[in-house]
Protein backbone atom coordinates (compact mmCIF):
# COMPACT_ATOMS: atom_id res chain seq x y z
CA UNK A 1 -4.12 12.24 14.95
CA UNK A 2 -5.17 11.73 11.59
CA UNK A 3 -3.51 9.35 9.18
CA UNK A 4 -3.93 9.07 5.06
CA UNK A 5 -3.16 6.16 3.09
CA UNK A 6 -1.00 6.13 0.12
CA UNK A 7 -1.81 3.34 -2.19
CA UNK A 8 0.57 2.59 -5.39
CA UNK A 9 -1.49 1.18 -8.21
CA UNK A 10 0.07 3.19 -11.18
CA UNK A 11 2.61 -0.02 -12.71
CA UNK A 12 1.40 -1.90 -15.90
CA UNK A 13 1.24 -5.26 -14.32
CA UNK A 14 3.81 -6.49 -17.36
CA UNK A 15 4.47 -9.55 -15.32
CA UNK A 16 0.82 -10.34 -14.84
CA UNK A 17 0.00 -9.90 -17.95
CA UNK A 18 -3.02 -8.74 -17.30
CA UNK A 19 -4.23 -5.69 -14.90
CA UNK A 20 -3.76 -6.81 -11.32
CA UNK A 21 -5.55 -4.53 -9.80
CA UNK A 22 -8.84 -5.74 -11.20
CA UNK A 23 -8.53 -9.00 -11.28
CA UNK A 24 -10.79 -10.60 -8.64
CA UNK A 25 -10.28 -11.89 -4.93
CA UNK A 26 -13.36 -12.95 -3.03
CA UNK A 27 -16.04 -10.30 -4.16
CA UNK A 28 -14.04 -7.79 -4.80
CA UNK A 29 -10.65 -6.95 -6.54
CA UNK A 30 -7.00 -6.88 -5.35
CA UNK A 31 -7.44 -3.58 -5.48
CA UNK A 32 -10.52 -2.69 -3.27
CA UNK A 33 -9.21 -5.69 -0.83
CA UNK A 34 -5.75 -3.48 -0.07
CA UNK A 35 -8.31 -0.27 0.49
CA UNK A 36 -10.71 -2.22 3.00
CA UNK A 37 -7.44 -3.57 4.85
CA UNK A 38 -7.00 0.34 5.68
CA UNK A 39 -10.18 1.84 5.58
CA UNK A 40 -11.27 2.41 9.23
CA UNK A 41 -7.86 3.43 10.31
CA UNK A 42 -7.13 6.04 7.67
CA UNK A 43 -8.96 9.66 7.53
CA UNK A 44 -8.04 10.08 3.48
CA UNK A 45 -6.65 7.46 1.28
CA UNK A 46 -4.87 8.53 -1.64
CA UNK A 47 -4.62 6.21 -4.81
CA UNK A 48 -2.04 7.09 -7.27
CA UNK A 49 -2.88 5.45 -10.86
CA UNK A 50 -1.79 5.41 -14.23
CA UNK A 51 -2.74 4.41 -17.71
CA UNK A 52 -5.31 2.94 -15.89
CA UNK A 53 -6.76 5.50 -14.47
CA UNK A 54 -10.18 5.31 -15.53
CA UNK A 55 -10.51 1.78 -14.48
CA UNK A 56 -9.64 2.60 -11.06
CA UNK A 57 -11.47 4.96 -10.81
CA UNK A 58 -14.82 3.14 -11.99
CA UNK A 59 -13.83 0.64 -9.24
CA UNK A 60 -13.12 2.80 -6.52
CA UNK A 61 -16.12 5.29 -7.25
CA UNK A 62 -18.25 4.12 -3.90
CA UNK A 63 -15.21 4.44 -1.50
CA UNK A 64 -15.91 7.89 -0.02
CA UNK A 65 -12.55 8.52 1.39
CA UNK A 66 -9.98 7.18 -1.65
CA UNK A 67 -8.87 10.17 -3.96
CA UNK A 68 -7.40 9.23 -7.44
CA UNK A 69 -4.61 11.16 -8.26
CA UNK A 70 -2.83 10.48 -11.96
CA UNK A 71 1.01 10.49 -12.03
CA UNK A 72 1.46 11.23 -15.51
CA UNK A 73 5.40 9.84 -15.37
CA UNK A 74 4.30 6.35 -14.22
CA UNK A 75 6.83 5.37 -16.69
CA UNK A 76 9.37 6.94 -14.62
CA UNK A 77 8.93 3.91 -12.02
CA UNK A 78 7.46 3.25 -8.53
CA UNK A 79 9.40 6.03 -6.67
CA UNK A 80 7.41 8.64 -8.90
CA UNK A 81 4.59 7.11 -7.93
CA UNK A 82 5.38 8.11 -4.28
CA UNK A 83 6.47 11.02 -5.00
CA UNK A 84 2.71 11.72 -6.44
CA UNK A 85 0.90 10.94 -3.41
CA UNK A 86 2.59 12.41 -0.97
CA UNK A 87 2.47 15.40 -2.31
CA UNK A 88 -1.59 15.08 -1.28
CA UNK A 89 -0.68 14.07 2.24
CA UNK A 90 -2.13 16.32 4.64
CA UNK A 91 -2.48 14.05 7.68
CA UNK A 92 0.19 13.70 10.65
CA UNK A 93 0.88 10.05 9.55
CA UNK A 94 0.46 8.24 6.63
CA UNK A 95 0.97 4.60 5.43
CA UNK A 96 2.21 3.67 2.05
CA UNK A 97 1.57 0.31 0.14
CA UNK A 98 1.76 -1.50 -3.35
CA UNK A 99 -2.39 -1.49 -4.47
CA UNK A 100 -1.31 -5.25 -5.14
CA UNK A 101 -0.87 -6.41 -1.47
CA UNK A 102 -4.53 -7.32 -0.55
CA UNK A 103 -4.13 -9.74 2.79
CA UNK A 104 -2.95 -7.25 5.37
CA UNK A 105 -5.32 -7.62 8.02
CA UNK A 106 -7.19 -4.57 9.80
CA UNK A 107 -5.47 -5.97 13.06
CA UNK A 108 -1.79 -4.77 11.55
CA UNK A 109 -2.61 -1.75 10.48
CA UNK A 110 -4.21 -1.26 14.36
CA UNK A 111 -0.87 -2.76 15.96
CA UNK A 112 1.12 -0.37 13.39
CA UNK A 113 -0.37 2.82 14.49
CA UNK A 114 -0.14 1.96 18.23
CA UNK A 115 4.14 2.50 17.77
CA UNK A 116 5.07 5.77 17.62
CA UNK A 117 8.41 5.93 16.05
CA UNK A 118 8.94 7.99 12.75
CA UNK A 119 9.07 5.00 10.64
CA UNK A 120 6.97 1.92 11.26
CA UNK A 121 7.35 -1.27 9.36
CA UNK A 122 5.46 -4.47 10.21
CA UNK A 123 7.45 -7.99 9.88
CA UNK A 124 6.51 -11.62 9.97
CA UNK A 125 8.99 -14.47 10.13
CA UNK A 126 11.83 -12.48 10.26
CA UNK A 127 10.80 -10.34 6.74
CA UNK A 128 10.17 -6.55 6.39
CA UNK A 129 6.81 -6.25 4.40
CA UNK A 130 3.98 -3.71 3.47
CA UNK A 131 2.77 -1.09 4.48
CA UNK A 132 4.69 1.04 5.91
CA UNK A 133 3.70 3.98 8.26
CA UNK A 134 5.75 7.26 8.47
CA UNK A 135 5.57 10.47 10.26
CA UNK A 136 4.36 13.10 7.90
CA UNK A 137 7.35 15.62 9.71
CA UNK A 138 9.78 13.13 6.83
CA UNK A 139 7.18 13.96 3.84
CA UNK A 140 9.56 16.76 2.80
CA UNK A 141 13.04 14.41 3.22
CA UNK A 142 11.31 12.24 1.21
CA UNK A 143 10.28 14.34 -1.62
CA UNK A 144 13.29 16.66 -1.96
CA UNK A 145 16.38 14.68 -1.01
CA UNK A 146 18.31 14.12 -4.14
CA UNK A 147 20.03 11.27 -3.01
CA UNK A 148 17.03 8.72 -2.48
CA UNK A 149 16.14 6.62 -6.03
CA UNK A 150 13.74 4.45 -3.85
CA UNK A 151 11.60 3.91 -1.24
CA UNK A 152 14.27 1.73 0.29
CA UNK A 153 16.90 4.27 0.15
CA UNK A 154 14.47 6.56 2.28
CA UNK A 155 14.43 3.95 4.90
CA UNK A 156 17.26 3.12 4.83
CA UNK A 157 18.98 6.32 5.81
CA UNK A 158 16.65 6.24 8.62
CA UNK A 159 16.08 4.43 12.32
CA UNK A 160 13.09 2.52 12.11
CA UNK A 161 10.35 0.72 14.36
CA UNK A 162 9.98 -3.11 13.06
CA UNK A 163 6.49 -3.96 14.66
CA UNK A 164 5.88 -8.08 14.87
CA UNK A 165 2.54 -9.11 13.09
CA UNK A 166 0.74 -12.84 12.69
CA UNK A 167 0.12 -11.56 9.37
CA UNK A 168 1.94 -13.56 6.06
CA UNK A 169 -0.11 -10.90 4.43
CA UNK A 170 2.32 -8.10 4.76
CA UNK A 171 4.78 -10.30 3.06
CA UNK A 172 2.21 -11.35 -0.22
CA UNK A 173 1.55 -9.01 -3.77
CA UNK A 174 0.83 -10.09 -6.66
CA UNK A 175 3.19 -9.88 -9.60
CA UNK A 176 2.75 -13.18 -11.45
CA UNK A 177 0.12 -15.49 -12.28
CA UNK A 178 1.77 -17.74 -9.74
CA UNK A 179 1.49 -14.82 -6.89
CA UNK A 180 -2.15 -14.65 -7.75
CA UNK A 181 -2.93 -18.41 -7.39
CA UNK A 182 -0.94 -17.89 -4.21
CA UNK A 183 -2.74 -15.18 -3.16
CA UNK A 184 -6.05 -16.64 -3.72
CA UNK A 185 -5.05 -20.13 -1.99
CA UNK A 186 -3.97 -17.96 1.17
CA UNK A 187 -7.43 -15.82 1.05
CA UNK A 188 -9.75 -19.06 1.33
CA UNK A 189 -7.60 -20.02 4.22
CA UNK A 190 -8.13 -16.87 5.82
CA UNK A 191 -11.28 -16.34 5.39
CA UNK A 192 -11.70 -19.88 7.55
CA UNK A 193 -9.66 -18.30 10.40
CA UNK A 194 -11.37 -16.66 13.20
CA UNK A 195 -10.87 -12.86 13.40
């Protein structure tokens, strides 16, 4: 069964301040640490940008799977953004996350595509977080139902699977300076766990 990844990394970072995406974690960005997260579990992984297209695509040029794809009405918001990738889909399943959430560990991503349900969400503590997984037979609800403004509209109209994870990742993006020392604090102390 094969599954694509949908990454979001399209937004302006206006909160940051700065382009999140790039900005450093470990060796490599925020970015290309939310594509590695997914890498061996997804067949194609499709990266909508932006304005900053060209930068992504510079830092993504090795990564023989990821596709760029530019949503020209990034302006429009996030759920355009969506809408833009999944219209590449071609895979059975596909997961769908914010570029900016680079902790998910490989191991949720595994435990995620183990459940079968039509709509897979992991959650730690108690908290829905990112990514999501969804059967590809809800790409055209998705994309042509009127009545959705959001991702969270979408599932909410929906039954979903919540999947349990050890994983504070799935709960962590970046959208502040603060979120990024955060981030970075919580990356050094994984990176001293054992796998």
């Amino acid at each position: 069964m094969s599954t694509y990844g949908v990454v979001l990394a399209a937004g302006l970072s206006s909160r940051m301040g700065k382009y999140k995406m790039s900005l450093k974690l470990g060796k490599k960005t925020i970015l290309e640490n939310c594509i590695e997260s997914m890498y061996d579990y997804c067949s194609n992984i499709i990266v909508v940008a932006g304005c900053n297209y060209n930068i992504i695509a510079e830092l993504l040029k090795s990564y023989s799977k990821v596709t760029i794809v530019l949503n020209e009405n990034y302006m429009d918001g996030m759920f355009s953004s969506v809408k833009t990738g999944l219209r590449k889909v071609r895979g059975e399943r596909f997961f769908l996350t914010p570029g900016d959430c680079p902790l998910v560990r490989k191991e949720t991503y595994e435990k995620m595509l183990k459940c079968k349900a039509d709509i897979v969400i992991p959650v730690y503590d108690g908290e829905k977080g990112h990514p999501i997984l969804v059967n590809s037979n809800l790409l055209d609800d998705v994309l042509e139902n009127t009545n959705y403004e959001s991702m969270r509209d979408f599932v909410s109209s929906h039954e979903f699977a919540a999947v349990l994870v050890e994983d504070r990742g799935v709960l962590m993006d970046v959208d502040t300076p603060e979120d990024y020392e955060k981030i970075r604090a919580q990356s050094k102390e994984k990176d001293t766990l054992p796998s």
